[in-house]
PDB file of N, CA and C in Angstrom:
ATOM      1  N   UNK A   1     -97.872  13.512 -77.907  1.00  0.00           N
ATOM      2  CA  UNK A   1     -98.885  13.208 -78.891  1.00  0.00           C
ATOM      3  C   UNK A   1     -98.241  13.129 -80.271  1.00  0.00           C
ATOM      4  N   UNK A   2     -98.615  11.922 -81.093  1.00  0.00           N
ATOM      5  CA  UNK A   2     -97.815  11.927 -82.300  1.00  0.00           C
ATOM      6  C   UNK A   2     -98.718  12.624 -83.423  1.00  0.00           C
ATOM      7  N   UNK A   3     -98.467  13.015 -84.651  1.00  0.00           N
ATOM      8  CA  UNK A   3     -98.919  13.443 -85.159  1.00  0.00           C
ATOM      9  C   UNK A   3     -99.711  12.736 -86.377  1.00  0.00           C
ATOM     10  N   UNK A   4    -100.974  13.328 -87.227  1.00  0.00           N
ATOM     11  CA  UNK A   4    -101.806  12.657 -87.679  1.00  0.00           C
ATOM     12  C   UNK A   4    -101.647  11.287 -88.802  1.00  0.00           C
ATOM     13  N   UNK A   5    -100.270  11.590 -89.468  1.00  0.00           N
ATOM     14  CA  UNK A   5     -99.407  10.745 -90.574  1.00  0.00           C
ATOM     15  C   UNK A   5     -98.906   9.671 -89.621  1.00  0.00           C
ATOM     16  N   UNK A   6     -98.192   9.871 -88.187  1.00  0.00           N
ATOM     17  CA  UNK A   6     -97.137   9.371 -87.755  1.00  0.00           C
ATOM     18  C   UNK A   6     -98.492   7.755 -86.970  1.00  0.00           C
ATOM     19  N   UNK A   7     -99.791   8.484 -86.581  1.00  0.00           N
ATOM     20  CA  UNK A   7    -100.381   7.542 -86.015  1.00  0.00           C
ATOM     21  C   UNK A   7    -100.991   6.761 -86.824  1.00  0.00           C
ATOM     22  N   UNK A   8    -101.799   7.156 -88.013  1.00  0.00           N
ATOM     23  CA  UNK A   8    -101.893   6.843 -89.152  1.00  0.00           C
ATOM     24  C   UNK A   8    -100.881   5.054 -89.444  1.00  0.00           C
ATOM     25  N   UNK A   9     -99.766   5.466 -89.474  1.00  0.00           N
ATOM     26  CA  UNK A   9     -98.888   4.551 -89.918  1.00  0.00           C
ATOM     27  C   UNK A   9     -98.985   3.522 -88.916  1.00  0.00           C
ATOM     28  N   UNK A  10     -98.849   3.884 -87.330  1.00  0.00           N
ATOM     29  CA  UNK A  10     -99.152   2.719 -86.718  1.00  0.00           C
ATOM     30  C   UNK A  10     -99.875   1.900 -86.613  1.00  0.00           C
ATOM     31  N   UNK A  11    -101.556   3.111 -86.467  1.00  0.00           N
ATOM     32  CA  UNK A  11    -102.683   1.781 -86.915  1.00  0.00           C
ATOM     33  C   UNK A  11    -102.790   0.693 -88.317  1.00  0.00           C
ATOM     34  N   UNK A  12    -102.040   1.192 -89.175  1.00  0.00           N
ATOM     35  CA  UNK A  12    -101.540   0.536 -90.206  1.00  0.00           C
ATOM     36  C   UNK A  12    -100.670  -0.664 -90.051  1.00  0.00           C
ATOM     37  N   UNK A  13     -99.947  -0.109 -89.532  1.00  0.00           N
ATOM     38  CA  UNK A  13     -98.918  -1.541 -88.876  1.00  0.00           C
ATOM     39  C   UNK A  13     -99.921  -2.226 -88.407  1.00  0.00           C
ATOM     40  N   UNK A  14    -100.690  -2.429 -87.067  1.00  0.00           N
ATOM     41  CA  UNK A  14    -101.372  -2.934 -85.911  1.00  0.00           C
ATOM     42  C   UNK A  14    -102.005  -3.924 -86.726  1.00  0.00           C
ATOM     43  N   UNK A  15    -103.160  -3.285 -87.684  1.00  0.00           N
ATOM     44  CA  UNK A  15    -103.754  -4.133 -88.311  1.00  0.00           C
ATOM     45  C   UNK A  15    -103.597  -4.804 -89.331  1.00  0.00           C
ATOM     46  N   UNK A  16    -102.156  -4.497 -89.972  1.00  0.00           N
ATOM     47  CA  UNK A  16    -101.632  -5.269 -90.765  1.00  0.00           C
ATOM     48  C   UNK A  16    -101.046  -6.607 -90.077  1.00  0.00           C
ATOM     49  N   UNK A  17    -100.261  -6.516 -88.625  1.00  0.00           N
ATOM     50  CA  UNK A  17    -100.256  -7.404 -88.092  1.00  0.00           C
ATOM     51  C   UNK A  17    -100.994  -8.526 -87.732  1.00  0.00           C
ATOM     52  N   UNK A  18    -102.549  -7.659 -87.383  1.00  0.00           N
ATOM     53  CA  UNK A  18    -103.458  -8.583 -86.799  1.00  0.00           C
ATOM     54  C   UNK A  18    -104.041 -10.003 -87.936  1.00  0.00           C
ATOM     55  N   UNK A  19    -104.092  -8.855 -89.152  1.00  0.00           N
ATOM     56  CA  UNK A  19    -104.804  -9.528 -90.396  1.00  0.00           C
ATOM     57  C   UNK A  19    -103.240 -10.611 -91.154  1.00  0.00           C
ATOM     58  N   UNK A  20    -102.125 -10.790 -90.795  1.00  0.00           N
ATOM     59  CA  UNK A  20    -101.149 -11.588 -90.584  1.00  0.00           C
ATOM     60  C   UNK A  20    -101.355 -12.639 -90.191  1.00  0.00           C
ATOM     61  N   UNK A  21    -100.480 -13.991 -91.078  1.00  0.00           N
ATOM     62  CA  UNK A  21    -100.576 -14.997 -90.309  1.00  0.00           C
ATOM     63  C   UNK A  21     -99.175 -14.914 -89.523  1.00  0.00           C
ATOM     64  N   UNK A  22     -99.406 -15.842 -88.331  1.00  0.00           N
ATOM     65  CA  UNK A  22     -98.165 -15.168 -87.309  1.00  0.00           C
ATOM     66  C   UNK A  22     -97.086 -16.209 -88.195  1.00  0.00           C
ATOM     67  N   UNK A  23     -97.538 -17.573 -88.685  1.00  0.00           N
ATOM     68  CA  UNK A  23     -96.280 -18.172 -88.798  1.00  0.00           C
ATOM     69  C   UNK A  23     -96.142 -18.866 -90.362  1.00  0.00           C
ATOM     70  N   UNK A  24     -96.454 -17.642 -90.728  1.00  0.00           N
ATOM     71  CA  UNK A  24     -96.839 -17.838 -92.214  1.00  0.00           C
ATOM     72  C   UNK A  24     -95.665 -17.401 -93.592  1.00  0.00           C
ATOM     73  N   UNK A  25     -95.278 -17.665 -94.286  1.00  0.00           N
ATOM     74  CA  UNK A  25     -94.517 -17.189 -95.293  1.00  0.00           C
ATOM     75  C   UNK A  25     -94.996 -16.738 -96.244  1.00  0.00           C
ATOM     76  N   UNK A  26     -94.348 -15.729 -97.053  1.00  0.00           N
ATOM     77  CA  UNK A  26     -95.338 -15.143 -97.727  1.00  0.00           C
ATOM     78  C   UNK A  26     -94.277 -14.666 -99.115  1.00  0.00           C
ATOM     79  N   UNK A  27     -94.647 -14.162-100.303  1.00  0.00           N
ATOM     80  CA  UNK A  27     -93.782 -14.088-101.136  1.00  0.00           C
ATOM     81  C   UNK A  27     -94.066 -12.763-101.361  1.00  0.00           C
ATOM     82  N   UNK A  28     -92.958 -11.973-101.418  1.00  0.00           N
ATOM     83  CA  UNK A  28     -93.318 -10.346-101.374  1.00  0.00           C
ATOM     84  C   UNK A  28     -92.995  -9.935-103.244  1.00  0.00           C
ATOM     85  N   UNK A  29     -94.239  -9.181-104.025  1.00  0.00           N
ATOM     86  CA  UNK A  29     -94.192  -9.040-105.134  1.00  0.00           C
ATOM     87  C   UNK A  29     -93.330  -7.856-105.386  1.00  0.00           C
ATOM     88  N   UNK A  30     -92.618  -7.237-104.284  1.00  0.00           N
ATOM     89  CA  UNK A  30     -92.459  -5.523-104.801  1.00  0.00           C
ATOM     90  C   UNK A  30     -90.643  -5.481-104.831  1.00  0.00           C
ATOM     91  N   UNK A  31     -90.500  -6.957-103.715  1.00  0.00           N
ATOM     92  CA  UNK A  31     -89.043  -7.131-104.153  1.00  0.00           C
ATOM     93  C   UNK A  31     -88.630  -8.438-104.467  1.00  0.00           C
ATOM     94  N   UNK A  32     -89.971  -9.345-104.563  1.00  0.00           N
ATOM     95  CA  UNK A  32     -89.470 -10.513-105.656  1.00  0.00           C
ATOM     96  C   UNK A  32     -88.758 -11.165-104.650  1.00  0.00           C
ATOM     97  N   UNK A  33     -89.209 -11.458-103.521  1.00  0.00           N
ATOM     98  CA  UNK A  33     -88.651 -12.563-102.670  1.00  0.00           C
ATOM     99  C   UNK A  33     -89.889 -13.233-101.630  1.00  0.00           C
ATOM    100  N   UNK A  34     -88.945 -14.557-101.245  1.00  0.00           N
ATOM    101  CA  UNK A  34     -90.087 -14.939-100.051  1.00  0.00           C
ATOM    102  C   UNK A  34     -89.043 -14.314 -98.906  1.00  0.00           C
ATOM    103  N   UNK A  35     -90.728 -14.125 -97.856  1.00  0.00           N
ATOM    104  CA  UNK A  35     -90.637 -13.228 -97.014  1.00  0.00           C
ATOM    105  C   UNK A  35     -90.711 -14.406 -95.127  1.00  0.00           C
ATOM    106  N   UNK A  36     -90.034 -14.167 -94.642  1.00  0.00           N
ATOM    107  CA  UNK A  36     -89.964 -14.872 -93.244  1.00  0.00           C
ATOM    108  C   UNK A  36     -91.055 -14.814 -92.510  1.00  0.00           C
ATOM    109  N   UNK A  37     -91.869 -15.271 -91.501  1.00  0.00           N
ATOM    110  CA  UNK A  37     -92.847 -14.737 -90.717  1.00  0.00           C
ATOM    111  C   UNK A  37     -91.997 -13.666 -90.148  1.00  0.00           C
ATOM    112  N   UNK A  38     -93.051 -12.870 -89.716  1.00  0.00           N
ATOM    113  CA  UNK A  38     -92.751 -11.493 -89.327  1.00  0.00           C
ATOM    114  C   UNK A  38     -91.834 -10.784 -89.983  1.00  0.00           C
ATOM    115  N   UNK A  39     -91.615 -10.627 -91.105  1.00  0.00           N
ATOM    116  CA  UNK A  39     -90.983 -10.181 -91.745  1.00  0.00           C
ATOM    117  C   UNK A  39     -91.007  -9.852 -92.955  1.00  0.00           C
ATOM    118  N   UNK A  40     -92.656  -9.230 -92.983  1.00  0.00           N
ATOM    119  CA  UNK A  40     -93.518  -8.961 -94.166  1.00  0.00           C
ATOM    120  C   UNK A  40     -93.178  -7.681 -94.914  1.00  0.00           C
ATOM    121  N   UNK A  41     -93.155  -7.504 -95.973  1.00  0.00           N
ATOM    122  CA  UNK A  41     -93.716  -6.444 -96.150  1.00  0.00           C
ATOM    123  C   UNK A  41     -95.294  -5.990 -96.198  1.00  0.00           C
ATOM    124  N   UNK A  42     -96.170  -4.586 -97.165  1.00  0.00           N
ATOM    125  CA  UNK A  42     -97.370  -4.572 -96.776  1.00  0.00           C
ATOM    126  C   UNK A  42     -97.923  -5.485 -97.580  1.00  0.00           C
ATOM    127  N   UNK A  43     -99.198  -5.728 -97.152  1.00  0.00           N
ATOM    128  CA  UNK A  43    -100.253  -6.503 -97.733  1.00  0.00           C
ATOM    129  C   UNK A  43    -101.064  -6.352 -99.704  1.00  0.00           C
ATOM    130  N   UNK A  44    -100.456  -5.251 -99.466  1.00  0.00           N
ATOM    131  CA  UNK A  44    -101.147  -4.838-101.349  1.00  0.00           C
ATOM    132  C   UNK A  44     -99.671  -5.407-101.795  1.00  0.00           C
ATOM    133  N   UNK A  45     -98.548  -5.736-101.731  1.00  0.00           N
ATOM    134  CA  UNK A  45     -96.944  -6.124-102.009  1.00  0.00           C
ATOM    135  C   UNK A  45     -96.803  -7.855-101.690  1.00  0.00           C
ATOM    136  N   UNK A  46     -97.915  -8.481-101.274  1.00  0.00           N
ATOM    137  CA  UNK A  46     -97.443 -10.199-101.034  1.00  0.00           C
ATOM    138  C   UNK A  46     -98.239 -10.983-101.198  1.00  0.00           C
ATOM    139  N   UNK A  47     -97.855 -12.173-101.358  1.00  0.00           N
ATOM    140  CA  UNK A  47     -98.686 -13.153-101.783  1.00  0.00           C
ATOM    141  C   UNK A  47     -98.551 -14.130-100.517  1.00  0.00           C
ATOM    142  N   UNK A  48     -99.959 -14.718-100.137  1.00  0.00           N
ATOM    143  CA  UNK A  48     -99.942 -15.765 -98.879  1.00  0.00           C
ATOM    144  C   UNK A  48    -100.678 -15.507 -98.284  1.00  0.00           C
ATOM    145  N   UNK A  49    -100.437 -16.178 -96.863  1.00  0.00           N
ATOM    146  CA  UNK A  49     -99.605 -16.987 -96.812  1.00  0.00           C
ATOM    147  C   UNK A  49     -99.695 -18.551 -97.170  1.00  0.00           C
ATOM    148  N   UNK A  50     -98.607 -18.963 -96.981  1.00  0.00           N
ATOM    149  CA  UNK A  50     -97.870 -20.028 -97.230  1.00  0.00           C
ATOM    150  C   UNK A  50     -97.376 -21.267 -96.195  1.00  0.00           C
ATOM    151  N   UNK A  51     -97.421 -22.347 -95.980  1.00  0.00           N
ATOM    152  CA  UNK A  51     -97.136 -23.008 -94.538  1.00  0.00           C
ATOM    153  C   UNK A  51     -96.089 -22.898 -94.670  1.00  0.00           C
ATOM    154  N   UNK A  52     -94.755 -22.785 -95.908  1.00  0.00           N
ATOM    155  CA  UNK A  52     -93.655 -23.174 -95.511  1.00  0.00           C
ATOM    156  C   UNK A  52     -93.250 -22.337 -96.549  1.00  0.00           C
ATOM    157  N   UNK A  53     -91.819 -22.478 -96.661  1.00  0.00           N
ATOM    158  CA  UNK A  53     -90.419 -21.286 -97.229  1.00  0.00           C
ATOM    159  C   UNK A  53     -90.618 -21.986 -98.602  1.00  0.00           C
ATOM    160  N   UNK A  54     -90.793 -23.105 -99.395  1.00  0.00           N
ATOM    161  CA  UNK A  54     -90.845 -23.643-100.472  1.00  0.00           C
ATOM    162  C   UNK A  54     -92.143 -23.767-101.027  1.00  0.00           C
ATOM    163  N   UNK A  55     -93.140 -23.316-100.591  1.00  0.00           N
ATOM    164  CA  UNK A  55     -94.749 -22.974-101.066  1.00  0.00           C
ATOM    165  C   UNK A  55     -94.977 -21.707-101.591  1.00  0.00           C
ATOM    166  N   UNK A  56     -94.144 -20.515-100.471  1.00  0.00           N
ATOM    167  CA  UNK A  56     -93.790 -19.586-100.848  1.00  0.00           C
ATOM    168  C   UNK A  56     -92.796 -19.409-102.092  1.00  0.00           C
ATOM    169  N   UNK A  57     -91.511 -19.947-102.429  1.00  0.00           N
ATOM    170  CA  UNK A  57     -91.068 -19.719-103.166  1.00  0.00           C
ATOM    171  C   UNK A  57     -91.841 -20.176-104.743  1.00  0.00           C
ATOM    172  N   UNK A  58     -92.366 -20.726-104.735  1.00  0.00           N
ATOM    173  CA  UNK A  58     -93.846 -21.372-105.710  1.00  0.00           C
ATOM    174  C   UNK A  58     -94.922 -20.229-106.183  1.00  0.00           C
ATOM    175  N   UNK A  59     -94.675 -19.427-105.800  1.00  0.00           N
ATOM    176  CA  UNK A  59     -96.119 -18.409-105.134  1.00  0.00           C
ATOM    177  C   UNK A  59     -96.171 -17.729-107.065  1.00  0.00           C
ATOM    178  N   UNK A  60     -95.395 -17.674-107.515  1.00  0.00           N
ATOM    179  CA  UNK A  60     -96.144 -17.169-108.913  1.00  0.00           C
ATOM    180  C   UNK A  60     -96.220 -17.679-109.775  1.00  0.00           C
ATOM    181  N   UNK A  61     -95.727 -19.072-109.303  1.00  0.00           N
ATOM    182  CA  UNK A  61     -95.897 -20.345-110.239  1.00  0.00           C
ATOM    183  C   UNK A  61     -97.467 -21.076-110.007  1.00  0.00           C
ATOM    184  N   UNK A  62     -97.586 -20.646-108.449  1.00  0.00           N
ATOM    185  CA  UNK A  62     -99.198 -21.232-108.066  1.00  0.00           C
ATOM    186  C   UNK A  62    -100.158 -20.520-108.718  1.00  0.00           C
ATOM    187  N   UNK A  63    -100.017 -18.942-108.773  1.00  0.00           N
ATOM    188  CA  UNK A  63    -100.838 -18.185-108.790  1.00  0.00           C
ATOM    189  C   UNK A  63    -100.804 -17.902-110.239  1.00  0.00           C
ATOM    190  N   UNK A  64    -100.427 -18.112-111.222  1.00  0.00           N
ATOM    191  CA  UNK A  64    -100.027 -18.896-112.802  1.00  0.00           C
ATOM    192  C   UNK A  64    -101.040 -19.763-113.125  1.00  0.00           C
ATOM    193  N   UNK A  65    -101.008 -20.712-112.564  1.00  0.00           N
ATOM    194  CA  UNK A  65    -101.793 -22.084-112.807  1.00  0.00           C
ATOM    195  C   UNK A  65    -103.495 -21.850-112.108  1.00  0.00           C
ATOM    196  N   UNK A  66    -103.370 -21.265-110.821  1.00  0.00           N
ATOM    197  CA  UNK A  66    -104.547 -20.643-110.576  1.00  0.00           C
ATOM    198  C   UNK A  66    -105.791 -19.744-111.637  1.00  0.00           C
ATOM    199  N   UNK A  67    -104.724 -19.055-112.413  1.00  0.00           N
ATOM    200  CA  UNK A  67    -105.358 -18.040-113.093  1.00  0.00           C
ATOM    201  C   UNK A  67    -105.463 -18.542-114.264  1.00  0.00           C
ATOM    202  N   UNK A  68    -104.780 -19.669-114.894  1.00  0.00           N
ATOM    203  CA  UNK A  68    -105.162 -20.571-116.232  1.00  0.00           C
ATOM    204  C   UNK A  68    -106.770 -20.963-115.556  1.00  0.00           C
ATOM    205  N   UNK A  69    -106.693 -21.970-114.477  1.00  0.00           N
ATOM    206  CA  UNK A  69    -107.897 -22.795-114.117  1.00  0.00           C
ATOM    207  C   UNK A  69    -109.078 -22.474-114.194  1.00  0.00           C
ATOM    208  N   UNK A  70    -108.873 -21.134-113.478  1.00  0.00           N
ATOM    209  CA  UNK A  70    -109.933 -19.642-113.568  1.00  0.00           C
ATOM    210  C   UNK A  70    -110.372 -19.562-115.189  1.00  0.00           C
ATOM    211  N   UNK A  71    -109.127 -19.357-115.698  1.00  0.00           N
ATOM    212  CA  UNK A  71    -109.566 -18.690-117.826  1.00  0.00           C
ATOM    213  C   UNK A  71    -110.657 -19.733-117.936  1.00  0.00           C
ATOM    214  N   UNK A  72    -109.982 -20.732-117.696  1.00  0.00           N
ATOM    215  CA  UNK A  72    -110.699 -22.488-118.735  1.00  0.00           C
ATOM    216  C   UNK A  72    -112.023 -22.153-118.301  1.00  0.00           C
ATOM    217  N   UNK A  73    -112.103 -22.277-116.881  1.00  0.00           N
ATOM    218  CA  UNK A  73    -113.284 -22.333-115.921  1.00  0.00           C
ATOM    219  C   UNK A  73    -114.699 -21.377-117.151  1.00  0.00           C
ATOM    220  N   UNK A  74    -113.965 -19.958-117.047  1.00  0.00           N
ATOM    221  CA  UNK A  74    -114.971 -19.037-117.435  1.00  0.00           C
ATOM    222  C   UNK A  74    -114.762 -19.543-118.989  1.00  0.00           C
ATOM    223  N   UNK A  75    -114.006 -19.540-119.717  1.00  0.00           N
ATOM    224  CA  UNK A  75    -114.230 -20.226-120.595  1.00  0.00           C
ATOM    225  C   UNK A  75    -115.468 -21.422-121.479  1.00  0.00           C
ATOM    226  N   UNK A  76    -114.973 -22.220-120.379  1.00  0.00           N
ATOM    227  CA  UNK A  76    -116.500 -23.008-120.295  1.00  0.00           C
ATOM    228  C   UNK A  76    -117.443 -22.737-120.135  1.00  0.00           C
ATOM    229  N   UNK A  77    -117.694 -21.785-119.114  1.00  0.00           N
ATOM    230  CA  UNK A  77    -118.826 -20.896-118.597  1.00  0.00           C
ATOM    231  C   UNK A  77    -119.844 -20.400-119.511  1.00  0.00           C
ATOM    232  N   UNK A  78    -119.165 -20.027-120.559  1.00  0.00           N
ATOM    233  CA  UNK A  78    -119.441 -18.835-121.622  1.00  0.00           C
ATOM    234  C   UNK A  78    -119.842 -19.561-122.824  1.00  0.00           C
ATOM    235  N   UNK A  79    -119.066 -20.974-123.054  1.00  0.00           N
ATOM    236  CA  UNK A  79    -119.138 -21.203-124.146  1.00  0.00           C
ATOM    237  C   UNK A  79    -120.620 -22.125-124.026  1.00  0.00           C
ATOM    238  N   UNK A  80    -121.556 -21.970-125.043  1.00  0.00           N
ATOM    239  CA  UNK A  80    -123.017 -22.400-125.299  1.00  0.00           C
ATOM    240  C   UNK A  80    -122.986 -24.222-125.326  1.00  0.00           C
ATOM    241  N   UNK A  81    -121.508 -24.176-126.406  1.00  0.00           N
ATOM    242  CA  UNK A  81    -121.745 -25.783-126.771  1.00  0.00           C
ATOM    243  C   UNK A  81    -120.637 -26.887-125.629  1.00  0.00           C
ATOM    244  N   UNK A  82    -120.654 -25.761-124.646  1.00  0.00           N
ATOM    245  CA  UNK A  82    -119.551 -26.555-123.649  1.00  0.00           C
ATOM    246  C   UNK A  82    -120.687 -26.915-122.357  1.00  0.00           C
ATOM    247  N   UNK A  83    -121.743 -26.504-122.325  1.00  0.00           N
ATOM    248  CA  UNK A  83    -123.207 -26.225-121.391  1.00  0.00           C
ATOM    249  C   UNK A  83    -123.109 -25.183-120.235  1.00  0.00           C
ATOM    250  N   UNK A  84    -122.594 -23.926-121.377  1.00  0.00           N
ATOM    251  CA  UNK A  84    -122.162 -22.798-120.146  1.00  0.00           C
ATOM    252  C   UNK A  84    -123.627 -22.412-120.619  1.00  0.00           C
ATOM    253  N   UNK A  85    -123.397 -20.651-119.913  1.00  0.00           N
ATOM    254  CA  UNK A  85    -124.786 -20.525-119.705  1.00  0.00           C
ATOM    255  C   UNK A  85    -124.871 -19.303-120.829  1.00  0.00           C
ATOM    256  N   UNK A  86    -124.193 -18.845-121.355  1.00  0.00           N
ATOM    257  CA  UNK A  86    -124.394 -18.095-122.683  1.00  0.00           C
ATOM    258  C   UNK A  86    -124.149 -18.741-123.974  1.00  0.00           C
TER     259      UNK A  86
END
């Protein structure tokens, strides 16, 4: 019988796996690389996935431009004489 930390960690693994794409790339934030399928680190640490090794390597350049689109977006949102809603 393993103990309460040790099983802990596996169901952790399990469902980190499950919630995985199997053939996915992913860009890991905690050491600043892209990451291989299966060869993730955890899920609060990556960005993806990704279909391929060069989408991934993109990944904070995407997620950059994502988060401008987002500003403008609410931006507009907000602004009265842009026909946001405040």
């Amino acid at each position: 019988m393993l103990g309460g930390s040790a099983e802990r960690d596996i169901a952790a693994r399990a469902c980190e796996a499950r919630v995985m794409a199997p053939n996915g790339w992913y860009f890991c934030l905690k050491h600043r690389r892209v990451e291989a399928p299966g060869e993730v680190c955890r899920a609060l640490n990556r960005l993806g996935p990704y279909s391929d090794r060069a989408s991934a390597e993109n990944a904070l350049e995407l997620a950059h431009r994502r988060t401008e689109q987002a500003d403008e977006s609410d931006r507009r949102w907000n602004d009265p004489s842009e026909g946001g809603d405040l």
